[in-house]
C-alpha atoms as a PDB file:
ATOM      1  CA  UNK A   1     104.780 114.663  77.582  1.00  0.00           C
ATOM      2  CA  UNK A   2     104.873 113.701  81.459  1.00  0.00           C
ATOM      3  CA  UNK A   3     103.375 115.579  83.728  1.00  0.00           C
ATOM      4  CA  UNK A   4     104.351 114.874  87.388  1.00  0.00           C
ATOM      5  CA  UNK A   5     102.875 115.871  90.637  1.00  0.00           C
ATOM      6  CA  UNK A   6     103.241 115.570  94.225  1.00  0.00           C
ATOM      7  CA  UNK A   7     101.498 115.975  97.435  1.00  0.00           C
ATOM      8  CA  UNK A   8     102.783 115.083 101.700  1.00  0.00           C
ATOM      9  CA  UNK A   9     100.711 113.497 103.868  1.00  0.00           C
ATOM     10  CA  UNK A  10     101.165 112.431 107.755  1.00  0.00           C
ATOM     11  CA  UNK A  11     102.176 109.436 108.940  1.00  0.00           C
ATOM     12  CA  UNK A  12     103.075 107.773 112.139  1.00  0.00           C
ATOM     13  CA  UNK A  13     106.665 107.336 110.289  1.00  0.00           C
ATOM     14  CA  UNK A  14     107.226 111.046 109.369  1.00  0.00           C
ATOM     15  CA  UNK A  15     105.925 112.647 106.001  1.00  0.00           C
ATOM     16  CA  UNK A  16     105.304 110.884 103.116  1.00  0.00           C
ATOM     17  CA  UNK A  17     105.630 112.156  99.947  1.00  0.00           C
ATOM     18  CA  UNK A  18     102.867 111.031  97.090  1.00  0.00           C
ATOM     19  CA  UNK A  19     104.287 111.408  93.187  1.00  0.00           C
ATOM     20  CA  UNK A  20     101.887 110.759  90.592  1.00  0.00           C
ATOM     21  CA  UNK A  21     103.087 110.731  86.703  1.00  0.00           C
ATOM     22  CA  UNK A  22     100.385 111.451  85.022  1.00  0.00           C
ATOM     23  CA  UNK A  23      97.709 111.379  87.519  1.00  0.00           C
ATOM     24  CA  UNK A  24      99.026 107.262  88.862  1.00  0.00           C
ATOM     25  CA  UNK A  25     100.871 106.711  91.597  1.00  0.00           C
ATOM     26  CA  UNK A  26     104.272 106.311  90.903  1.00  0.00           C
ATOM     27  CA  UNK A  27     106.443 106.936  94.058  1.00  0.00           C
ATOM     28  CA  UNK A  28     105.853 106.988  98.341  1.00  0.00           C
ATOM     29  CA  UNK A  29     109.142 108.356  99.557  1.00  0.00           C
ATOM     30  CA  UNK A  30     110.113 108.720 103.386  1.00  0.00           C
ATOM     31  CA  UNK A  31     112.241 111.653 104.609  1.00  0.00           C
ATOM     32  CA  UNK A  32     115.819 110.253 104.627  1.00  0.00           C
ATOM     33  CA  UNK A  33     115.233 107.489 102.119  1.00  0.00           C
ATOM     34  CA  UNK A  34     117.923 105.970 100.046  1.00  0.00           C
ATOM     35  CA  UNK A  35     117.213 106.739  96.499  1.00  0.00           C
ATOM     36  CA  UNK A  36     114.947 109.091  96.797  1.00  0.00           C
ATOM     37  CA  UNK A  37     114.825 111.593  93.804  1.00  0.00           C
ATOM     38  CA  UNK A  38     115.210 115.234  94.535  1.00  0.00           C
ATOM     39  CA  UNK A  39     112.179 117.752  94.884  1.00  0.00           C
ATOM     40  CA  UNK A  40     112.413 119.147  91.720  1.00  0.00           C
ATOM     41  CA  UNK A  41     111.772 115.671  89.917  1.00  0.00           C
ATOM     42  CA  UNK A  42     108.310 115.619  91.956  1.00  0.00           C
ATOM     43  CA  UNK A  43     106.354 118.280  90.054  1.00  0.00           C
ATOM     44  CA  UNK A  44     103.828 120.741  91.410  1.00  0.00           C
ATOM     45  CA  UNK A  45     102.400 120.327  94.903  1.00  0.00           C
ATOM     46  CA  UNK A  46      98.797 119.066  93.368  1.00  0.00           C
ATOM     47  CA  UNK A  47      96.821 117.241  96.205  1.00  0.00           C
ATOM     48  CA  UNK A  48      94.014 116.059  93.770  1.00  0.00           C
ATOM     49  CA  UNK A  49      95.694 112.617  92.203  1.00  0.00           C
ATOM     50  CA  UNK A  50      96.041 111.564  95.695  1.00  0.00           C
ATOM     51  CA  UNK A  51      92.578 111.332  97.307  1.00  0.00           C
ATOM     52  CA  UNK A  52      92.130 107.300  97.362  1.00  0.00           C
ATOM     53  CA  UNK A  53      96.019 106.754  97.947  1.00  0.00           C
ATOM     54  CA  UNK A  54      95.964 109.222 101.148  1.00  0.00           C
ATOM     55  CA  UNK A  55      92.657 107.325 102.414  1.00  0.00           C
ATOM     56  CA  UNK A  56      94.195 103.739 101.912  1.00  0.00           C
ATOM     57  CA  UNK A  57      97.319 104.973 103.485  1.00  0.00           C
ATOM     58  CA  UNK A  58      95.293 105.823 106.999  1.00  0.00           C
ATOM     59  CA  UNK A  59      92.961 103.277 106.832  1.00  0.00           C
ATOM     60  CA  UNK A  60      96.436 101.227 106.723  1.00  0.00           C
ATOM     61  CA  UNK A  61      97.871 102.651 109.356  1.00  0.00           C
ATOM     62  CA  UNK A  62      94.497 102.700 111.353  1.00  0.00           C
ATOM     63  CA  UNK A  63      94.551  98.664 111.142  1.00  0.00           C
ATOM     64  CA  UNK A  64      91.335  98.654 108.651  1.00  0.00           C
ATOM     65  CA  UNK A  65      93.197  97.967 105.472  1.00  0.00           C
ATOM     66  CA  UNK A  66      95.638  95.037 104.855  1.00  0.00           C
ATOM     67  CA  UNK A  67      96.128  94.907 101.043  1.00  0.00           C
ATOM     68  CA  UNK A  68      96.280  98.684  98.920  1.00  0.00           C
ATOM     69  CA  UNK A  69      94.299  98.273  95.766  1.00  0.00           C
ATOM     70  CA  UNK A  70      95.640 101.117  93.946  1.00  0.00           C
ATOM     71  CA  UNK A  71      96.924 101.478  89.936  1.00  0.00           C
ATOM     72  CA  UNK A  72     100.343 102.217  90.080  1.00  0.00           C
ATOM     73  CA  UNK A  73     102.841 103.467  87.792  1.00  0.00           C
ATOM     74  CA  UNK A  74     106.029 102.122  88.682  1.00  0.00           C
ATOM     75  CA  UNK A  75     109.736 102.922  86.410  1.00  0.00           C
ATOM     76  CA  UNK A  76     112.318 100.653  86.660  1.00  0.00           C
ATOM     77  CA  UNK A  77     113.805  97.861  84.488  1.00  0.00           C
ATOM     78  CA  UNK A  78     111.912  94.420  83.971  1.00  0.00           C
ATOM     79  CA  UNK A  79     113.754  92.678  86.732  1.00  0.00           C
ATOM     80  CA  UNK A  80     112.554  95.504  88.994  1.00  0.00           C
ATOM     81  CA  UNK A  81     109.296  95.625  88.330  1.00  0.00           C
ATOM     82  CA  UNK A  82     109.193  91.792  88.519  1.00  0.00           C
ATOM     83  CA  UNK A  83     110.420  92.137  92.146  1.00  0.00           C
ATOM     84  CA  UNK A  84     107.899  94.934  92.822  1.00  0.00           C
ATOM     85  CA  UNK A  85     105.465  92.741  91.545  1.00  0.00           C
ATOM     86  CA  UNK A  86     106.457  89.769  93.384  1.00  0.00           C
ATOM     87  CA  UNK A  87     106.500  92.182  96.883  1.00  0.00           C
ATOM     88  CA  UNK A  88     102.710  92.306  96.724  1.00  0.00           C
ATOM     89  CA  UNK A  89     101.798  88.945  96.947  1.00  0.00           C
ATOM     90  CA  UNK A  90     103.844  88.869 100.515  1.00  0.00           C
ATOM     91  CA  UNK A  91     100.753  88.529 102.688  1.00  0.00           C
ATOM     92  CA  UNK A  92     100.431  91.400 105.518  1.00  0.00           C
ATOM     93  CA  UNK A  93     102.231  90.447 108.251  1.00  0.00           C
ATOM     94  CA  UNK A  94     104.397  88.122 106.870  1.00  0.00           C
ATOM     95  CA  UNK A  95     108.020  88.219 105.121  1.00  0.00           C
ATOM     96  CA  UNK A  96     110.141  86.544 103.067  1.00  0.00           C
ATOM     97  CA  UNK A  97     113.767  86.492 102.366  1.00  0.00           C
ATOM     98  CA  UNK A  98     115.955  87.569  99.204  1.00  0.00           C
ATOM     99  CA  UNK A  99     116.585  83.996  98.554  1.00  0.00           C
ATOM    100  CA  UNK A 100     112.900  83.071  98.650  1.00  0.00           C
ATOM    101  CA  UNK A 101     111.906  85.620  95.974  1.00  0.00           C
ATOM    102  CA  UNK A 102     114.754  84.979  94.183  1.00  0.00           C
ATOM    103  CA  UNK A 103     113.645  80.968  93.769  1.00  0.00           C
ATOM    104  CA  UNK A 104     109.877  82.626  93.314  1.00  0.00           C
ATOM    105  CA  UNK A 105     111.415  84.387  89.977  1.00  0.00           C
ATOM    106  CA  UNK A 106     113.246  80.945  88.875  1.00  0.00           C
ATOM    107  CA  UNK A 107     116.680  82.440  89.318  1.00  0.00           C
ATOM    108  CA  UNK A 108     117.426  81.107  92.950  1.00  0.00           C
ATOM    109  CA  UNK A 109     121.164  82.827  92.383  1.00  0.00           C
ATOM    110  CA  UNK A 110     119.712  86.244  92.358  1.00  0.00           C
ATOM    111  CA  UNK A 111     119.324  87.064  96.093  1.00  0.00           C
ATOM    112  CA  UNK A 112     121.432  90.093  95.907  1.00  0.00           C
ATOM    113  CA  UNK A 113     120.186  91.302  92.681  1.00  0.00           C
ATOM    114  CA  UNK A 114     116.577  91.299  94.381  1.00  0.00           C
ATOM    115  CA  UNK A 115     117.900  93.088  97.107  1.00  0.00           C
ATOM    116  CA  UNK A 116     119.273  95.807  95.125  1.00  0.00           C
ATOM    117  CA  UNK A 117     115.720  96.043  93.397  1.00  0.00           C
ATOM    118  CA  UNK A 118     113.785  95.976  96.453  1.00  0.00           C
ATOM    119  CA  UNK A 119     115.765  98.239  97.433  1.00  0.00           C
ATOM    120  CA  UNK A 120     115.028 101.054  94.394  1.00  0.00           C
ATOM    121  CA  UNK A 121     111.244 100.119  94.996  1.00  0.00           C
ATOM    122  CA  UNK A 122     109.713 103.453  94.554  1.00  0.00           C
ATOM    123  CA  UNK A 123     106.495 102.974  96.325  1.00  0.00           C
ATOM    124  CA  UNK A 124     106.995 101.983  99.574  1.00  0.00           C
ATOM    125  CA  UNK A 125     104.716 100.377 102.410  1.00  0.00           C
ATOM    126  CA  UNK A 126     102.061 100.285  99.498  1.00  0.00           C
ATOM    127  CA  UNK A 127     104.589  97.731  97.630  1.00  0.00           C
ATOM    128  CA  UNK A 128     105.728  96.553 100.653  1.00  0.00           C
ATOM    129  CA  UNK A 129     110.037  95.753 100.179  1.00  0.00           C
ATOM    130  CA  UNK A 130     109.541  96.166 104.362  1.00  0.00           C
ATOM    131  CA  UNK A 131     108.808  92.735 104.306  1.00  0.00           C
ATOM    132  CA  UNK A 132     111.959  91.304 102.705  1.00  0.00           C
ATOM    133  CA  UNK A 133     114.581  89.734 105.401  1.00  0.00           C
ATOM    134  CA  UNK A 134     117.984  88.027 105.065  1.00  0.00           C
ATOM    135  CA  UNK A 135     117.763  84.440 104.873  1.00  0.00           C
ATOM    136  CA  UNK A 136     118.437  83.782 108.715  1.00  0.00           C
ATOM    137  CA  UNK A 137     115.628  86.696 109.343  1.00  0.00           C
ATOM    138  CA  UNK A 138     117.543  89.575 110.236  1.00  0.00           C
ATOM    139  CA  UNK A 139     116.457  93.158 109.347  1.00  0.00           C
ATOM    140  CA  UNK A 140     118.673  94.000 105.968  1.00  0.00           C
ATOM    141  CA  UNK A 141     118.913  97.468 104.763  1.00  0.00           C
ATOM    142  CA  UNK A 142     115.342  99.138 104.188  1.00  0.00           C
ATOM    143  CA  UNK A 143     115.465 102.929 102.272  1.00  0.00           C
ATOM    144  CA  UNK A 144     113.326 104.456 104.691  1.00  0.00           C
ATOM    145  CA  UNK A 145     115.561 103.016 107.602  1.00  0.00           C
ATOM    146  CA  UNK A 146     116.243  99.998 109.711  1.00  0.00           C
ATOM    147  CA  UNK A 147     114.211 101.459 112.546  1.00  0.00           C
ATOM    148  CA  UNK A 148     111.405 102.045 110.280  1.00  0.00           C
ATOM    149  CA  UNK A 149     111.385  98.774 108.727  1.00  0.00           C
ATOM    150  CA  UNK A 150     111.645  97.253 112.298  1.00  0.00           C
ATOM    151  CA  UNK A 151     108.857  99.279 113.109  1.00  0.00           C
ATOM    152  CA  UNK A 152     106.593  98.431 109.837  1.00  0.00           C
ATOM    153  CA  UNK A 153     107.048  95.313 110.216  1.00  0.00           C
ATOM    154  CA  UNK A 154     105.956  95.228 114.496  1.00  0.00           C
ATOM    155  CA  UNK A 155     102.953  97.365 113.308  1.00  0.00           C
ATOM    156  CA  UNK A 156     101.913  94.659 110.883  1.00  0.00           C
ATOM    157  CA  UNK A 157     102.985  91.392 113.599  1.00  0.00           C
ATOM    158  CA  UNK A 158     100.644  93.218 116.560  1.00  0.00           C
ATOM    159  CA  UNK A 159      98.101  94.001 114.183  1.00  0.00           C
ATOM    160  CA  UNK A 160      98.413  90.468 112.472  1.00  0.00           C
ATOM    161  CA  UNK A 161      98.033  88.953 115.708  1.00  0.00           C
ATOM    162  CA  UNK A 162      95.253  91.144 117.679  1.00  0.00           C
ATOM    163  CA  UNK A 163      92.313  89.362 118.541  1.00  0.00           C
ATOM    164  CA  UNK A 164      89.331  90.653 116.934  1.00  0.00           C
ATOM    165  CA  UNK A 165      85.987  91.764 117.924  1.00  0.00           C
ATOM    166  CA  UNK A 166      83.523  89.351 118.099  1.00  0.00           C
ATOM    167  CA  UNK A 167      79.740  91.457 117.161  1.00  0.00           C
END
């Protein structure tokens, strides 16, 4: 048997919600987001599977993490979870469009089908489908929002291109 739980933490882009399925991380949803499963499919409010997500989440959004390194648990269908998979190796402030993941998968036709998976991605900013343009670079739909995905993806560019400290 399954046993789900959830947890909300802060963010400068509302609440987040945490789902784990048996103790993993398996979902990051945004208030408002497109496909986002209703409460009851979370489980109990249970803080505890979330301790190292929750840190890597604000040292993100701090600046002083580029890359999560969490296990994940993520349910969806092969193609999917190819996608999802193919989402993490887009380097932090960077994107890529449809089309280029598409070719990256060896189907170079599949543009829209990789926008309909990055679009069910169920663990957002951690498998980042905010950095997936349209082939000219235009913002495309995002599930937490075009304004957050606009956002994101200026947090990342500033961040990206911030001169650092010399010590």
């Amino acid at each position: 048997m399954t046993h789900r739980s959830h947890t909300v933490v802060d963010s400068p882009y509302g609440p987040l919600t945490l789902v784990a399925t048996d103790g993993v991380l398996s979902g990051l949803y945004m208030t408002d987001q497109r496909h986002r499963p209703p409460e009851e499919a979370f489980g109990a409010p249970d803080p505890r599977p979330f301790t190292e997500a929750a840190r890597q989440l604000d040292s993100y959004f701090r600046r002083d993490l580029t890359s999560f390194d969490l296990p994940l648990h993520l349910h969806g269908t092969p193609f999917q979870r190819a996608v999802w998979q193919r989402l993490l190796t887009i380097p932090y402030g960077e994107t890529r469009s449809y089309g280029e993941l598409a070719e990256q998968l060896g189907n170079p036709a599949a543009s829209r089908a990789v926008g309909l998976a990055n679009g069910r991605n169920p663990v957002g900013i951690i498998v980042p489908c905010h950095r997936v343009v349209g082939a000219d670079g235009a913002l495309t739909g995002y599930g937490g929002g075009l304004d957050r995905k606009r956002r994101l993806l200026a947090f990342e560019s500033s961040a990206r291109s911030a001169p650092q400290a010399l010590f």
